[in-house]
N, C-alpha and C. Protein backbone atom coordinates (compact mmCIF):
# COMPACT_ATOMS: atom_id res chain seq x y z
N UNK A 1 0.84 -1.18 0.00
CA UNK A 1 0.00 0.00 0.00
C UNK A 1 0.88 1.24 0.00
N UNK A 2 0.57 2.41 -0.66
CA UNK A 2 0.95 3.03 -0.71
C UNK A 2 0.60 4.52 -0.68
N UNK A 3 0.68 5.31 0.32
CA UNK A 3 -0.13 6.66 0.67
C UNK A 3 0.83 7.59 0.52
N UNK A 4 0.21 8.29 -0.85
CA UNK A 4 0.98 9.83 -1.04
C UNK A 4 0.20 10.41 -0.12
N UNK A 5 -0.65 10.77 0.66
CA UNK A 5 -1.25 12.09 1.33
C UNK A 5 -0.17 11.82 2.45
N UNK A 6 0.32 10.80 3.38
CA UNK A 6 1.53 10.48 4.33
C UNK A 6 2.60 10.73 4.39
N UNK A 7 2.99 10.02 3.31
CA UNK A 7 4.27 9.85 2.89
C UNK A 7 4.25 8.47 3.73
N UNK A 8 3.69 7.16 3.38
CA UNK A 8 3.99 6.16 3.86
C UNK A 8 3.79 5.04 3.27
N UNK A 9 4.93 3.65 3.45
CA UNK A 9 4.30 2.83 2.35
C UNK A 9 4.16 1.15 3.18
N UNK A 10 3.52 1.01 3.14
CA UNK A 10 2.95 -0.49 3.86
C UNK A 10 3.08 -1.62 2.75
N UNK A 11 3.44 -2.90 3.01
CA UNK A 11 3.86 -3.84 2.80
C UNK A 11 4.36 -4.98 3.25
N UNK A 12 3.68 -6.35 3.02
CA UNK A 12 4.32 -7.84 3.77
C UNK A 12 4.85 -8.08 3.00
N UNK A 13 6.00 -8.77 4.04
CA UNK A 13 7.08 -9.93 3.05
C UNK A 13 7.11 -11.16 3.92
N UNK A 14 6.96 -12.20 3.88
CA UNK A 14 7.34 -13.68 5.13
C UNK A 14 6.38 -13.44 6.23
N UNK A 15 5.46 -13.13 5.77
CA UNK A 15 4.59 -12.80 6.86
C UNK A 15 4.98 -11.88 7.78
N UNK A 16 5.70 -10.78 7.49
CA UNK A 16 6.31 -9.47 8.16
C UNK A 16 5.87 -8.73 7.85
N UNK A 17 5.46 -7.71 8.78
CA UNK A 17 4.82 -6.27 7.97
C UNK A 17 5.74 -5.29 8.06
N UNK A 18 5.84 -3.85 6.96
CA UNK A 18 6.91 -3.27 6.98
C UNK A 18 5.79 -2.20 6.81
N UNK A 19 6.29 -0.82 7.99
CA UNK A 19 5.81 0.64 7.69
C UNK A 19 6.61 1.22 8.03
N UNK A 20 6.50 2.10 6.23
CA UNK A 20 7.72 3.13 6.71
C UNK A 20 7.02 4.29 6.13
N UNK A 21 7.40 5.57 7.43
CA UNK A 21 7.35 6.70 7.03
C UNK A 21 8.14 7.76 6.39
N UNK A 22 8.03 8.11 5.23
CA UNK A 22 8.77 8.93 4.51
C UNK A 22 8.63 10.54 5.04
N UNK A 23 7.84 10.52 5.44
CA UNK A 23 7.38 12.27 5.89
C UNK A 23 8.17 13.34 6.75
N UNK A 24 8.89 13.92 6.61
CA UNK A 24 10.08 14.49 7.60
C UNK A 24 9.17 15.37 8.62
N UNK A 25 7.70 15.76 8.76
CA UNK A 25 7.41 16.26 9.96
C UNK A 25 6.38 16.28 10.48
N UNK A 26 5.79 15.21 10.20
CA UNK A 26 4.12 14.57 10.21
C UNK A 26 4.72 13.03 11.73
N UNK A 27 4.27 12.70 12.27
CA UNK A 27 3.95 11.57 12.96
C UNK A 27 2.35 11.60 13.01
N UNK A 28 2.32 10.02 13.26
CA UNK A 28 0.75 9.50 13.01
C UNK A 28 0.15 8.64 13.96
N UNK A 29 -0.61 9.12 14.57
CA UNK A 29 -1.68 8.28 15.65
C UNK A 29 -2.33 7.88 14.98
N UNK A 30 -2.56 6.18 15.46
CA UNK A 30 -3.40 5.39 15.14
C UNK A 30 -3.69 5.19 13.29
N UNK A 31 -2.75 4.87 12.79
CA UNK A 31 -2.54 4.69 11.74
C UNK A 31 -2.74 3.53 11.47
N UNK A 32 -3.58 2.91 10.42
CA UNK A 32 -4.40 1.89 10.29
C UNK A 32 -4.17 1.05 8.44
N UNK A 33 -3.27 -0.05 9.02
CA UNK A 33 -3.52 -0.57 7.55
C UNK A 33 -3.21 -2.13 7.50
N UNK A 34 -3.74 -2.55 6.36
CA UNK A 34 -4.67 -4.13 6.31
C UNK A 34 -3.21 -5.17 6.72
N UNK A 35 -3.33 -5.92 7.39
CA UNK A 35 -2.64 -7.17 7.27
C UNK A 35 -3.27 -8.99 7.14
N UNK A 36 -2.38 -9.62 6.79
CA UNK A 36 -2.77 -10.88 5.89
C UNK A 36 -3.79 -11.56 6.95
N UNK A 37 -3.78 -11.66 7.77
CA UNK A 37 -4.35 -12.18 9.24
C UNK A 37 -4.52 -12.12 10.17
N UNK A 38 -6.08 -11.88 11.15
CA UNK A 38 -6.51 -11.62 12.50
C UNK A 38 -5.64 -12.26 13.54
N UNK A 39 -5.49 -11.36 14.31
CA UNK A 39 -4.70 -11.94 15.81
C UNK A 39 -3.90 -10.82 16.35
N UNK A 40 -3.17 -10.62 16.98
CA UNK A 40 -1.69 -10.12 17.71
C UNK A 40 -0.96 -9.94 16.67
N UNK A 41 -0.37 -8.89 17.00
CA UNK A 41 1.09 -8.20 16.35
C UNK A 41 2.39 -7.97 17.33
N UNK A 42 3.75 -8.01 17.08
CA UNK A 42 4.42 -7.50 17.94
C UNK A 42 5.32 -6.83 17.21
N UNK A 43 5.54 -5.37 17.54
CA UNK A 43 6.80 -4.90 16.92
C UNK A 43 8.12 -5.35 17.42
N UNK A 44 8.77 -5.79 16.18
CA UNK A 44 9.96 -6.59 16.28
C UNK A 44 11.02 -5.46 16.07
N UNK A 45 11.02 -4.78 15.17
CA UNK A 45 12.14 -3.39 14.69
C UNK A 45 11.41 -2.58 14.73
N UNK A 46 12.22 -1.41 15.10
CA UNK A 46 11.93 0.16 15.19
C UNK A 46 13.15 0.71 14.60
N UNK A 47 13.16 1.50 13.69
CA UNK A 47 14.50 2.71 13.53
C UNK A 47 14.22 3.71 14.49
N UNK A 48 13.00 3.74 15.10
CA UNK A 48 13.13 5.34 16.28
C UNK A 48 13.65 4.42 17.05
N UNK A 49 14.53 3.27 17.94
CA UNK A 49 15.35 2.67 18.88
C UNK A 49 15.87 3.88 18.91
N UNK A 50 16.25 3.80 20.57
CA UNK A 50 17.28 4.65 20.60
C UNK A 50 18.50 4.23 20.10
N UNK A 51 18.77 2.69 20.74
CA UNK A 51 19.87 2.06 19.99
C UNK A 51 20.55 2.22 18.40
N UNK A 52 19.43 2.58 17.52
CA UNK A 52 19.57 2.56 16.58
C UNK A 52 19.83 4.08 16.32
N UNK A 53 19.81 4.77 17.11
CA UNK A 53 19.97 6.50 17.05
C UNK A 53 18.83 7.00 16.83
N UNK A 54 17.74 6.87 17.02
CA UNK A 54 16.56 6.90 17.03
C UNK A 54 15.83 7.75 18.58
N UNK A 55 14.81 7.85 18.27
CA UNK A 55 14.05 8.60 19.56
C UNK A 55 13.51 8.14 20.56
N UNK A 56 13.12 7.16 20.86
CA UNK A 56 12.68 5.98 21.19
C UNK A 56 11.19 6.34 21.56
N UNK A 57 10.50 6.73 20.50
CA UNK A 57 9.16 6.85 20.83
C UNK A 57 8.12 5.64 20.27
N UNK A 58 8.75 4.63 20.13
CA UNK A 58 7.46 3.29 20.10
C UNK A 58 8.15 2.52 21.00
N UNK A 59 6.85 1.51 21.62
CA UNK A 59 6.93 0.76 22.49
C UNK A 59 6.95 -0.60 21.71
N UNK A 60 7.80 -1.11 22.05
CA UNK A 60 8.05 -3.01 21.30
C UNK A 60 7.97 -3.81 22.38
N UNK A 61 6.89 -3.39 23.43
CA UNK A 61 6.71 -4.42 24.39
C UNK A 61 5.14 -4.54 24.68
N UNK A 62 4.20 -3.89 23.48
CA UNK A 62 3.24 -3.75 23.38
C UNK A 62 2.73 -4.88 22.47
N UNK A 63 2.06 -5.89 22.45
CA UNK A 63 0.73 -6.93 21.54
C UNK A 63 0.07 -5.76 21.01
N UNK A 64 0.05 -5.72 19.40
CA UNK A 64 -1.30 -5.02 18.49
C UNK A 64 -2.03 -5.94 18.48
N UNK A 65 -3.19 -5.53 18.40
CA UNK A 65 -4.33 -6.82 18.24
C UNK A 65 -5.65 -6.20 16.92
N UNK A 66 -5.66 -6.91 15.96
CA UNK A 66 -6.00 -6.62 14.91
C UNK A 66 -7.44 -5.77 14.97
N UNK A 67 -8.39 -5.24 13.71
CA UNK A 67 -9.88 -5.31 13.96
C UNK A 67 -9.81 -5.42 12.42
N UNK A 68 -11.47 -5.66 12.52
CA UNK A 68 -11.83 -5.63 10.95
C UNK A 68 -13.01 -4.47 10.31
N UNK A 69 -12.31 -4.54 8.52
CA UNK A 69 -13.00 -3.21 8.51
C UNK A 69 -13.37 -3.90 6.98
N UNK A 70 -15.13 -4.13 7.50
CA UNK A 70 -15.06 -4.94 5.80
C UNK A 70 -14.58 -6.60 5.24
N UNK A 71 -14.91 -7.20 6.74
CA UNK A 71 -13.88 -8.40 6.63
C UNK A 71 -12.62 -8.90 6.23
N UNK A 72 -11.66 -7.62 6.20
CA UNK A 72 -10.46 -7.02 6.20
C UNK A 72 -9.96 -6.66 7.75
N UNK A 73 -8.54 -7.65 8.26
CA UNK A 73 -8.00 -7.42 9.16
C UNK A 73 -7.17 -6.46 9.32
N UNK A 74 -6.94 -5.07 9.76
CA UNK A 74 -6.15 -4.12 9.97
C UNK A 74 -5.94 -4.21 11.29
N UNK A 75 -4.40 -3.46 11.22
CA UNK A 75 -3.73 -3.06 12.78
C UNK A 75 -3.99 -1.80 12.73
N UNK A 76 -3.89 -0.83 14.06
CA UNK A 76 -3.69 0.76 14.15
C UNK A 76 -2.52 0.82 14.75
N UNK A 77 -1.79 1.46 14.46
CA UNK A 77 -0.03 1.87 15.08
C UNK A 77 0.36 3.25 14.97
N UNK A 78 1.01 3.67 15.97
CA UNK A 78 1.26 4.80 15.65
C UNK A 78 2.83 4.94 15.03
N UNK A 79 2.94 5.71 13.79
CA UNK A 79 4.23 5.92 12.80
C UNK A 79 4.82 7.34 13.62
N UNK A 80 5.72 7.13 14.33
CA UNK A 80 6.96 8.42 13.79
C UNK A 80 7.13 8.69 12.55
N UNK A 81 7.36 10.10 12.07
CA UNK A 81 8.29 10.68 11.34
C UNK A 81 9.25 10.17 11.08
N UNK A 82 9.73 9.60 9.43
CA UNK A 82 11.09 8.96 8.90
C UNK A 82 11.50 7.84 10.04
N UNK A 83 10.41 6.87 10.51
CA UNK A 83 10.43 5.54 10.71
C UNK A 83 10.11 4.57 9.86
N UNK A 84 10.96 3.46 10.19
CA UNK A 84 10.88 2.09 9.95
C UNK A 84 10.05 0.94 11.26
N UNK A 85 8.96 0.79 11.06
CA UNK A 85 8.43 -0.41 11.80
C UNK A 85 7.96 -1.89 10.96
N UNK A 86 8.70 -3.00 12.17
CA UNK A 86 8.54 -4.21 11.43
C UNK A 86 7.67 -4.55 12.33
N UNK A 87 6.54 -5.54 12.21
CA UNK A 87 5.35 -6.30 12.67
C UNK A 87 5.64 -7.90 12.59
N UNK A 88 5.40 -8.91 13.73
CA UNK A 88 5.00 -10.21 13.29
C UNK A 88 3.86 -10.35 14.12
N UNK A 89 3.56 -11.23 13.62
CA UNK A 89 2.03 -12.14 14.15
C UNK A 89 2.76 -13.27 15.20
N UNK A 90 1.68 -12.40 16.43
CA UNK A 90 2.41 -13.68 17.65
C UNK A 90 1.18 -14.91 18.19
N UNK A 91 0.41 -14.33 17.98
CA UNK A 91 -1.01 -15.39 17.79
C UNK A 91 -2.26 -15.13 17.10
C-alpha cells in the first residue's frame, strides 16, 4: 500500500509487515492498515530505537491486536516521522 497524502508505504514480506514513514514532519496516531491475518502483532524493529539512534518513541513491548474493517484485518499503530516499523504475528 501506498499513501501519497503520508508519505507512507505499507507492505508484507514472510509474513512481516513493513511501515515506513517517509514524511520528515508529520507523525501519526493510530494509523491503520490491512494485514494478511486476525490476531496479535508485535513490533519486532523500530528505527526510532534509541539504539539505533533513534528517539525511542514506540513501544516493542506492546501486543497489536487486529480489527476488521469490511472483513479485512487491519492493525492501528502509531508511525513516527522517517520511521521504519517491522510487525509479526504472535497469535
Amino acid at each position: 500500500n501506498i499513501d501519497t497524502d503520508n508519505k507512507i508505504i505499507a507492505f508484507e514480506r514472510n509474513n512481516l509487515h513493513f511501515i515506513i514513514s517517509f514524511n520528515p514532519n508529520h507523525s501519526i496516531e493510530n494509523y491503520h492498515f490491512p494485514v494478511n491475518a486476525p490476531g496479535k502483532y508485535k513490533l519486532i524493529l523500530s528505527s526510532d530505537d534509541e539504539k539505533n539512534g533513534g528517539f525511542g518513541r514506540t513501544d516493542k513491548s506492546y501486543n497489536f491486536e487486529t480489527f476488521s474493517k469490511n472483513d479485512v484485518p487491519f492493525l492501528s499503530v502509531y508511525i513516527p516521522n522517517r520511521t521504519a516499523l517491522v510487525f509479526e504475528k504472535v497469535v
